[in-house]
N, C-alpha and C. Protein backbone atom coordinates (compact mmCIF):
# COMPACT_ATOMS: atom_id res chain seq x y z
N UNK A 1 -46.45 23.97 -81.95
CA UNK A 1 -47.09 22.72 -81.63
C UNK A 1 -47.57 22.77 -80.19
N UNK A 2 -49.08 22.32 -79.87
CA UNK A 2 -49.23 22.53 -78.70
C UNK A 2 -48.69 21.14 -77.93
N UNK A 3 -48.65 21.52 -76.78
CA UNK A 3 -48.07 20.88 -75.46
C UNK A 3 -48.42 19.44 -75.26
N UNK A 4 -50.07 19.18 -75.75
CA UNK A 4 -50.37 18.16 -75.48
C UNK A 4 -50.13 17.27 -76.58
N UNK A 5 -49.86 18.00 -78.31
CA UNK A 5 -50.31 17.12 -78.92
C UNK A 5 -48.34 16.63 -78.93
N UNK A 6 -47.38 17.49 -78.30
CA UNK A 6 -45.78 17.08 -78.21
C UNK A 6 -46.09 15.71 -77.54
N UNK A 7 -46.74 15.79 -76.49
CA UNK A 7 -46.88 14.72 -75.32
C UNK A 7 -47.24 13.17 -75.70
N UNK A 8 -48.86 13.64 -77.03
CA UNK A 8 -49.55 12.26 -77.41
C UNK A 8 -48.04 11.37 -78.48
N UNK A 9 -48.11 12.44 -79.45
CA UNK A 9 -46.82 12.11 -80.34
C UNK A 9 -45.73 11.51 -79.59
N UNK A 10 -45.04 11.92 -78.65
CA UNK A 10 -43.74 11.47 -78.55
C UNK A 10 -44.43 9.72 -77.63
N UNK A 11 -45.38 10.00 -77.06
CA UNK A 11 -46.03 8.64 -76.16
C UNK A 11 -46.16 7.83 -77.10
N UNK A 12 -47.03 8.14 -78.34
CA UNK A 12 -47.00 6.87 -79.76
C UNK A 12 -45.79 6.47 -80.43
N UNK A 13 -45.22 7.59 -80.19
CA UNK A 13 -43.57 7.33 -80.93
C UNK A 13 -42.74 5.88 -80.25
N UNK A 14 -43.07 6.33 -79.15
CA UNK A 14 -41.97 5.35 -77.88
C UNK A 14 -42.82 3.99 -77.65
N UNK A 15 -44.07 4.24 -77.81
CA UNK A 15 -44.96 3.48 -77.27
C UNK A 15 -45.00 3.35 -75.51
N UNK A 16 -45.29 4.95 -74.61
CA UNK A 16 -45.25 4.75 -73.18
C UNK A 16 -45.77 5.57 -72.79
N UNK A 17 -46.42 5.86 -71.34
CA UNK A 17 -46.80 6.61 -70.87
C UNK A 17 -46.20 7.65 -69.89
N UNK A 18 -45.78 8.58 -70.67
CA UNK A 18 -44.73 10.00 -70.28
C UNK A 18 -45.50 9.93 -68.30
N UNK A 19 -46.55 9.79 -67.94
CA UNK A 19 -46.44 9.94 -66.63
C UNK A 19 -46.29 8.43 -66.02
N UNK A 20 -45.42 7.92 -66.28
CA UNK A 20 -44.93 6.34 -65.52
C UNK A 20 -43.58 6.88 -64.66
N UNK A 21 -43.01 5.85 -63.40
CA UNK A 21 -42.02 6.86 -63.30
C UNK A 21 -40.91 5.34 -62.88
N UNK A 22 -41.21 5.01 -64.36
CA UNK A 22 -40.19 3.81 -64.68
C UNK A 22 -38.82 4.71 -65.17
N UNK A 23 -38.05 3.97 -64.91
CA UNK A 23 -36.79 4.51 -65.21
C UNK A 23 -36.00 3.52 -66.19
N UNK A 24 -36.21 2.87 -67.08
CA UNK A 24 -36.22 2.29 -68.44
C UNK A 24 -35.60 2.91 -69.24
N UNK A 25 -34.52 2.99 -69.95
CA UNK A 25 -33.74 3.33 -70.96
C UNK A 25 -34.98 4.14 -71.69
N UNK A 26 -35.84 3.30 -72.18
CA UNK A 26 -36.79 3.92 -73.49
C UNK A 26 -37.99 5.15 -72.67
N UNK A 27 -38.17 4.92 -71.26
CA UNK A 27 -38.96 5.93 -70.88
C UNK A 27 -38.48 7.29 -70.47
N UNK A 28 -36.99 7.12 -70.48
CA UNK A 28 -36.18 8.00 -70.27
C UNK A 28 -35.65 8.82 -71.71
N UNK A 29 -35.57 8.09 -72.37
CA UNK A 29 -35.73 8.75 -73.91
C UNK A 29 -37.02 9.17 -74.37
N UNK A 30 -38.02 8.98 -73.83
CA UNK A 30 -38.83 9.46 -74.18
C UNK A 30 -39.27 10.90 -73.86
N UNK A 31 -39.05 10.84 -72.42
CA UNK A 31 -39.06 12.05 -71.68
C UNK A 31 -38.04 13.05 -71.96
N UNK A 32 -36.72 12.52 -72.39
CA UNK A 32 -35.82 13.64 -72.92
C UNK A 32 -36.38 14.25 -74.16
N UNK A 33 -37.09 13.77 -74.89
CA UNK A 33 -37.68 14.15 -76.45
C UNK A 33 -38.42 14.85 -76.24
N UNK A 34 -39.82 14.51 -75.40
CA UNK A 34 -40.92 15.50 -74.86
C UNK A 34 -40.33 16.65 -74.44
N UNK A 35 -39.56 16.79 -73.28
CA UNK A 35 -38.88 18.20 -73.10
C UNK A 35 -38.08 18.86 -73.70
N UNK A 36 -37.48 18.19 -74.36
CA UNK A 36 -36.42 18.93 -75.98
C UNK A 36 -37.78 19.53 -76.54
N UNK A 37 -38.33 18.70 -77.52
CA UNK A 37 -39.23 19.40 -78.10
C UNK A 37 -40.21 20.49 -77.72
N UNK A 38 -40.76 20.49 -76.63
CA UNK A 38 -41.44 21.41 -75.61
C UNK A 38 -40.26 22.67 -75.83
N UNK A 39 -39.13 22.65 -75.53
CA UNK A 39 -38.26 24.20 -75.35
C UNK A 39 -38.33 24.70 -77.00
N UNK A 40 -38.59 23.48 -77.90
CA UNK A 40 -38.15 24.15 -79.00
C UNK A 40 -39.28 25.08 -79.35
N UNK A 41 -40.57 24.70 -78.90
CA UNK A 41 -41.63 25.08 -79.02
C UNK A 41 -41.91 26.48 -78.30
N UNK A 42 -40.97 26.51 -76.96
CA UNK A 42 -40.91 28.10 -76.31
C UNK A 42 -41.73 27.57 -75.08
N UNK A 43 -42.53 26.56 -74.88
CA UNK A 43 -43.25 26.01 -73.87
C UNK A 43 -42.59 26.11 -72.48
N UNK A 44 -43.34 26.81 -71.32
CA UNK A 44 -42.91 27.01 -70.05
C UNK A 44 -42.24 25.51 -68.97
N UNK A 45 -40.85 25.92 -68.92
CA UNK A 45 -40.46 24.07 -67.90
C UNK A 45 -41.69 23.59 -67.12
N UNK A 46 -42.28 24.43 -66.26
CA UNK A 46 -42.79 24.21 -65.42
C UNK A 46 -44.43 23.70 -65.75
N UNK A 47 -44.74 24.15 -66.83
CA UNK A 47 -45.91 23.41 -67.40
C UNK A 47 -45.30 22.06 -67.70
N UNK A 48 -44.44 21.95 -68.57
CA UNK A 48 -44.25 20.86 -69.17
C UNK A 48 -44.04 19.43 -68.06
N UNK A 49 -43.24 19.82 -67.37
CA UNK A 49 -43.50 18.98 -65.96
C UNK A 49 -44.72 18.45 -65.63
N UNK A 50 -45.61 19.74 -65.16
CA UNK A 50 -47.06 19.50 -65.09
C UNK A 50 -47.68 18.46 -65.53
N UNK A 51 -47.55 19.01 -66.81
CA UNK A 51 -48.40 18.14 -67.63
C UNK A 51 -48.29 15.94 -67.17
N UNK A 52 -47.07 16.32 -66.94
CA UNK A 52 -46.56 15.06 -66.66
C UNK A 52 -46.45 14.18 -65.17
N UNK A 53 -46.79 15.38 -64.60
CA UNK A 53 -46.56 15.08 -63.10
C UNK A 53 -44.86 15.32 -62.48
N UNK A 54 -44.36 16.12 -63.18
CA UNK A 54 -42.35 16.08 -62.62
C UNK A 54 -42.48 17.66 -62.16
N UNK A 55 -41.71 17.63 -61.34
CA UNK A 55 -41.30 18.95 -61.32
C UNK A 55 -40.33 19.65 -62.04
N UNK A 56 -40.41 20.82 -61.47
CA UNK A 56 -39.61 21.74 -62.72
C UNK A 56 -37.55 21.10 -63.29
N UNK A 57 -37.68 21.07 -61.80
CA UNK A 57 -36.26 20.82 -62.25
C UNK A 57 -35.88 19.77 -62.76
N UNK A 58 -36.86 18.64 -62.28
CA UNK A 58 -36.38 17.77 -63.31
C UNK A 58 -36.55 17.83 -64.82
N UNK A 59 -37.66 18.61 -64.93
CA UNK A 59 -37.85 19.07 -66.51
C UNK A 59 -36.27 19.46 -67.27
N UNK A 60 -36.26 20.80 -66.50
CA UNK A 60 -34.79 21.46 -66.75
C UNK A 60 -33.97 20.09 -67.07
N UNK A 61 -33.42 19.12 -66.22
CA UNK A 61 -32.77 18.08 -66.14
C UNK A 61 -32.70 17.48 -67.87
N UNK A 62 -34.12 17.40 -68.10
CA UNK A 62 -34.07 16.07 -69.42
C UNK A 62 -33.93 17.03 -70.60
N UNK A 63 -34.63 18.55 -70.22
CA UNK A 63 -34.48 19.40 -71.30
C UNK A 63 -32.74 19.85 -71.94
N UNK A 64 -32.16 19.97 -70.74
CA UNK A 64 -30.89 20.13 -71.01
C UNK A 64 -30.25 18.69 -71.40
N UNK A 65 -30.11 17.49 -71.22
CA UNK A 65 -29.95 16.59 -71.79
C UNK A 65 -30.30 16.35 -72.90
N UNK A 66 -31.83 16.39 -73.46
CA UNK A 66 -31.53 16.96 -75.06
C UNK A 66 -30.59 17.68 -75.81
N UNK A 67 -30.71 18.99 -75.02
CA UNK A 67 -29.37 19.72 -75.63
C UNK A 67 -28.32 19.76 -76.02
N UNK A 68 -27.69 18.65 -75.19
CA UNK A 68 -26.77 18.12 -75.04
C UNK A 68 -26.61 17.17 -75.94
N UNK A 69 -27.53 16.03 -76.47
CA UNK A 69 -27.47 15.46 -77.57
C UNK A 69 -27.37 15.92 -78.87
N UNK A 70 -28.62 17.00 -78.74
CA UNK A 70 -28.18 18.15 -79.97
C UNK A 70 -27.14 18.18 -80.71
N UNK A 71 -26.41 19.08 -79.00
CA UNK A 71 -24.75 19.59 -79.45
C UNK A 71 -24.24 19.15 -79.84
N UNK A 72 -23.86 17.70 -79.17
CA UNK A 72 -23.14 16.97 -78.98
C UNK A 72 -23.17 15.65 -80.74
N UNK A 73 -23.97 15.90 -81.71
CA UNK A 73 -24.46 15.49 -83.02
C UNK A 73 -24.66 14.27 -82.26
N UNK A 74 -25.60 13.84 -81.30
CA UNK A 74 -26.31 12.65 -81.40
C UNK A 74 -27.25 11.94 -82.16
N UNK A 75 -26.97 11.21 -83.16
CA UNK A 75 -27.51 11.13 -84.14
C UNK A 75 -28.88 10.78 -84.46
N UNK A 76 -29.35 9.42 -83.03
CA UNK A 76 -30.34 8.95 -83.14
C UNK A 76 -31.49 10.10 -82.10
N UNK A 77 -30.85 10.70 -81.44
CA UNK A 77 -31.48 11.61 -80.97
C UNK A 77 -32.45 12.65 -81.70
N UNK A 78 -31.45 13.42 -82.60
CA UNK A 78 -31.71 14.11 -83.99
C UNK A 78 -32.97 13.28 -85.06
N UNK A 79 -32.30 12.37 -84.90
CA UNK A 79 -33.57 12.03 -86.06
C UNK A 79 -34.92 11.08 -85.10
N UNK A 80 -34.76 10.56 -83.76
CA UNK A 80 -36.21 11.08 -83.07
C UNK A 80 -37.19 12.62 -83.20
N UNK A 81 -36.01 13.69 -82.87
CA UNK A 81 -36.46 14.96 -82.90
C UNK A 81 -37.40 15.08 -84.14
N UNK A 82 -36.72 14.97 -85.38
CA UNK A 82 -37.39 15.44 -86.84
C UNK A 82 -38.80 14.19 -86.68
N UNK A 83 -38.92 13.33 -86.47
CA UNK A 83 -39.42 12.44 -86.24
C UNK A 83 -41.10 12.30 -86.03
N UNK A 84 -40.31 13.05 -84.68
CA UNK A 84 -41.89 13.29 -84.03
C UNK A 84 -42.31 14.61 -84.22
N UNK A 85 -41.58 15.73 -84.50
CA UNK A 85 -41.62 16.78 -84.53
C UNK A 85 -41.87 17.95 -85.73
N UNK A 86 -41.09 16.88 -87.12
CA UNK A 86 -40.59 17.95 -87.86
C UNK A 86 -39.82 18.87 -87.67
N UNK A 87 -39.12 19.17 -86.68
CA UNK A 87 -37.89 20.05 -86.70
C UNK A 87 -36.53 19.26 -87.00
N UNK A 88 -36.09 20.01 -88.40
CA UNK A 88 -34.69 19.50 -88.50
C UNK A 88 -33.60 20.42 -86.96
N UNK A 89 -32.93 19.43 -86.14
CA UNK A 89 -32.05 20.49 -85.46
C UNK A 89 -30.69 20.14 -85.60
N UNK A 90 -30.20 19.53 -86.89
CA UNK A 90 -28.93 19.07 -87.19
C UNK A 90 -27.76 20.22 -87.63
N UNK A 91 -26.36 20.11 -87.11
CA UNK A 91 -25.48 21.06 -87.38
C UNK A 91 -25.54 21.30 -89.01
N UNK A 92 -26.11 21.00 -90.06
CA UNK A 92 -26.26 21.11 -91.39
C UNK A 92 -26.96 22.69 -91.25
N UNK A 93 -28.12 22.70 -90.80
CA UNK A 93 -29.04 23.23 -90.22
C UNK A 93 -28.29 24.82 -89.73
N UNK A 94 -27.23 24.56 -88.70
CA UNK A 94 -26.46 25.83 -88.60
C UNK A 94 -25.85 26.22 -89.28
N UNK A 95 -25.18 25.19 -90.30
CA UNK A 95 -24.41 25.81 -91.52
C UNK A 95 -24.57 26.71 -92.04
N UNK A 96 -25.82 26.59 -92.89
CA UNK A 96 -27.15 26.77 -93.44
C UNK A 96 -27.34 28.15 -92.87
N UNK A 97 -27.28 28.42 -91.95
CA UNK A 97 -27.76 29.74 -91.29
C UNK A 97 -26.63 30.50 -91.39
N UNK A 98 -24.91 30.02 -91.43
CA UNK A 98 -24.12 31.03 -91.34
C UNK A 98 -24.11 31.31 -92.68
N UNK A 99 -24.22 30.24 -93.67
CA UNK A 99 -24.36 30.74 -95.22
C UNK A 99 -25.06 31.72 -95.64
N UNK A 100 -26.07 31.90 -95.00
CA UNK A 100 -27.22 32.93 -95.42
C UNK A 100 -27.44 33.91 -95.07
N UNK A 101 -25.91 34.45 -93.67
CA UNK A 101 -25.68 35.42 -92.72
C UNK A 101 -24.87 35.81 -93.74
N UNK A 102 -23.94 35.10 -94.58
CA UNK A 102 -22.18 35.80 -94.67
C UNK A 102 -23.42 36.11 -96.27
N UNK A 103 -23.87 35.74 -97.13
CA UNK A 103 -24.59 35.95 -98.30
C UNK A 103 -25.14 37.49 -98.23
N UNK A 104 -25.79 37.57 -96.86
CA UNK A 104 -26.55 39.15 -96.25
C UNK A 104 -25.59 39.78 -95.86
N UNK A 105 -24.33 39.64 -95.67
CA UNK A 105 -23.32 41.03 -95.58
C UNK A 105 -22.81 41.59 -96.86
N UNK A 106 -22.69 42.60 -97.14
CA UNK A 106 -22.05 43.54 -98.42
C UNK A 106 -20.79 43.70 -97.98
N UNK A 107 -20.15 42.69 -98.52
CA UNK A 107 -18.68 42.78 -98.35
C UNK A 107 -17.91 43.14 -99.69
N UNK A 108 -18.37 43.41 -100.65
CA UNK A 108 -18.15 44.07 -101.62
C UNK A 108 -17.40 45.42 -101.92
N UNK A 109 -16.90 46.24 -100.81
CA UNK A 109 -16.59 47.53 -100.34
C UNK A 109 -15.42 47.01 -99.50
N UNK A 110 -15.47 45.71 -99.09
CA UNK A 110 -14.29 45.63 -97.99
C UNK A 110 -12.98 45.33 -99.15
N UNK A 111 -12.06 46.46 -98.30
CA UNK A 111 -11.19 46.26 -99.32
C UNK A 111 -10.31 44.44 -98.90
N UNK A 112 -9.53 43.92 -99.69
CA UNK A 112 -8.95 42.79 -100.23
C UNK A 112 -8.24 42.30 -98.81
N UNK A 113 -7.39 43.58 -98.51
CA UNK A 113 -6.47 43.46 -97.52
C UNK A 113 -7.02 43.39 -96.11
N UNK A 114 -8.31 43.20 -96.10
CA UNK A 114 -8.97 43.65 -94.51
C UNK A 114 -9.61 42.57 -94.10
N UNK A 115 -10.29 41.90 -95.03
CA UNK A 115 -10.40 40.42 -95.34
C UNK A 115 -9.79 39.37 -93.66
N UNK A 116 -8.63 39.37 -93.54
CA UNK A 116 -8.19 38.62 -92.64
C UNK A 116 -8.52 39.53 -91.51
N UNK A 117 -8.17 40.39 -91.38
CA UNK A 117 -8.58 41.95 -90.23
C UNK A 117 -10.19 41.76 -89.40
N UNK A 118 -11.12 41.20 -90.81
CA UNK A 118 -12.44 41.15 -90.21
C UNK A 118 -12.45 39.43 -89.75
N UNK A 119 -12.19 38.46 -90.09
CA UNK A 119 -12.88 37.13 -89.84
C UNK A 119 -12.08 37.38 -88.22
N UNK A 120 -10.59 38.06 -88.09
CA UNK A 120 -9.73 38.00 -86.83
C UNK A 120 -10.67 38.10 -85.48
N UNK A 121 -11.47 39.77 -85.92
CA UNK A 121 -12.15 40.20 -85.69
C UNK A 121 -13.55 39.54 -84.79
N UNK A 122 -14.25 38.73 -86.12
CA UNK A 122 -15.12 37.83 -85.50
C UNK A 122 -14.85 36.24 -84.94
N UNK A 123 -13.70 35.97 -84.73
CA UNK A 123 -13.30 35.27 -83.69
C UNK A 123 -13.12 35.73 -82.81
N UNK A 124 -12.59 36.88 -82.80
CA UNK A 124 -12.37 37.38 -81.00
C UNK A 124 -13.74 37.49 -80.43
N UNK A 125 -14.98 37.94 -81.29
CA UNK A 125 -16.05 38.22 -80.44
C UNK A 125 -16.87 36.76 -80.76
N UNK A 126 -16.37 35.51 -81.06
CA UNK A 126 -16.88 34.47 -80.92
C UNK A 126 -16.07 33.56 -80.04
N UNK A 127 -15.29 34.28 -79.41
CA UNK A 127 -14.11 33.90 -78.03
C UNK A 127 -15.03 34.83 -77.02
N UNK A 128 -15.57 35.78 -77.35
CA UNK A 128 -15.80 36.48 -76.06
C UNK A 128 -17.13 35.90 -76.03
N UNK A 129 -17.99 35.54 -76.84
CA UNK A 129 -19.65 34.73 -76.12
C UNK A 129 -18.98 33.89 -75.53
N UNK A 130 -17.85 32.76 -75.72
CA UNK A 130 -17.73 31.69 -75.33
C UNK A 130 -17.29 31.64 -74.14
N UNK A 131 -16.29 32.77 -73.14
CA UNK A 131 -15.89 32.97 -72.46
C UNK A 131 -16.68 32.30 -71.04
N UNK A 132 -16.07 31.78 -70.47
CA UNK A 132 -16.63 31.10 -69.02
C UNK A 132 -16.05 32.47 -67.91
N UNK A 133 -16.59 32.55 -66.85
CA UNK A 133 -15.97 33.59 -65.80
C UNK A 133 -15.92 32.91 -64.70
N UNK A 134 -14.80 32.66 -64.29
CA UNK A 134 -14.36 32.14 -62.83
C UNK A 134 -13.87 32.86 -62.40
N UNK A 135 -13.64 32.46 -61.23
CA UNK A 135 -12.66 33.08 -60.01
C UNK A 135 -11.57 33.68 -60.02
N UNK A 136 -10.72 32.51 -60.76
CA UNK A 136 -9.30 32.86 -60.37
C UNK A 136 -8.72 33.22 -61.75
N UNK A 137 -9.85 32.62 -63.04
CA UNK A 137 -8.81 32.73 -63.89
C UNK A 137 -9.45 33.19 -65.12
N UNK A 138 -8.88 34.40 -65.76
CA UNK A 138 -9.10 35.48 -67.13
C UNK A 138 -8.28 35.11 -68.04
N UNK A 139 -9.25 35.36 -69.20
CA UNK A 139 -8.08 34.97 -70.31
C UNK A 139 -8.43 36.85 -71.48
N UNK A 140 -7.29 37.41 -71.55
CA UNK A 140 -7.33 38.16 -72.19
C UNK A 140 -6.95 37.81 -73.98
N UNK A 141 -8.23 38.29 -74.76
CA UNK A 141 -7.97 38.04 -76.41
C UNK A 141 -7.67 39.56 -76.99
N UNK A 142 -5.83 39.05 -77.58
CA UNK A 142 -5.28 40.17 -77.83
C UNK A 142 -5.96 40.51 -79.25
N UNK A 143 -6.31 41.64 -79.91
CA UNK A 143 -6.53 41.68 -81.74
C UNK A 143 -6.04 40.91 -82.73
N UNK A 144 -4.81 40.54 -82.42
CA UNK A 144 -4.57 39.24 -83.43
C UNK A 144 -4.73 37.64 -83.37
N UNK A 145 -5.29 38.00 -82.29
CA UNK A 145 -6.02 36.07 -81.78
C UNK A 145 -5.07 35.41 -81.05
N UNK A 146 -4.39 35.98 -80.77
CA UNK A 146 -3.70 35.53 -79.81
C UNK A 146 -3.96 35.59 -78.42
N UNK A 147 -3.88 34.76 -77.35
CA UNK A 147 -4.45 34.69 -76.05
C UNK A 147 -3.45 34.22 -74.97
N UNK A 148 -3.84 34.86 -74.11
CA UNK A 148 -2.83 34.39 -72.79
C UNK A 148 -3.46 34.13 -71.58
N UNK A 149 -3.50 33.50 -70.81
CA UNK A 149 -4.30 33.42 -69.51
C UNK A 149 -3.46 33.75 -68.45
N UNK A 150 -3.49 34.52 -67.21
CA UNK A 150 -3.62 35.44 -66.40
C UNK A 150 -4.27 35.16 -65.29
């Protein structure tokens, strides 16, 4: 979707003008939608600002606040998104994707007993994306999922 027509859409949606620099509950939702939708699109922060008159970081700002609604199953958020957009981005949606991951593995060969060995497996390396790195403090994930911090 191009840039401008995210911009006209989400402005008819709300009924406002994305370059006002009212700070209004609804112009502020509006602008979080425009920049959600813009990332979903792959669209550069710094255009998208542009377009609007903001700078980048505040882009970043509302874009990640979408995200955050996303994550976070905000509901009315979500169904603005599909809304103006047509993108479903509801956790159904990820389900949906791990179903159709575990469907594409041939686990058919794994023997019976290994079963617990592998899901163990892919928790530890879905502990290790999740992993934060600070300073002071490591958390080592032993093979059986068990963890200790250090």
């Amino acid at each position: 979707m191009e840039l401008q027509k995210i911009r006209t859409s989400v402005e008819q949606y709300y009924n406002v003008d994305l370059k006002d620099k009212s700070r209004l509950k609804n112009n502020v939702n509006a602008k979080r939608l425009y920049f959600y939708i813009a990332s979903i699109y792959k669209h550069k922060v710094s255009k998208v600002g542009q377009l609007i008159g903001l700078r980048h970081d505040t882009a970043i700002y509302h874009r990640d606040k979408g995200r955050d609604f996303v994550k976070f199953n905000y509901t009315e958020f979500i169904e603005d998104v599909f809304k103006v957009s047509g993108v479903d981005v509801t956790i159904e949606k990820k389900q949906k994707k791990i179903s159709d991951l575990i469907c594409q593995l041939d686990l058919n060969d794994l023997p019976l007993d290994k079963i617990n060995e592998l899901a163990d497996r892919i928790n530890i390396m879905i502990k290790g994306y999740n992993l934060k790195h600070g300073k002071d403090e490591h958390e080592i994930i032993i093979s059986n999922g068990i963890s200790s911090d250090y």
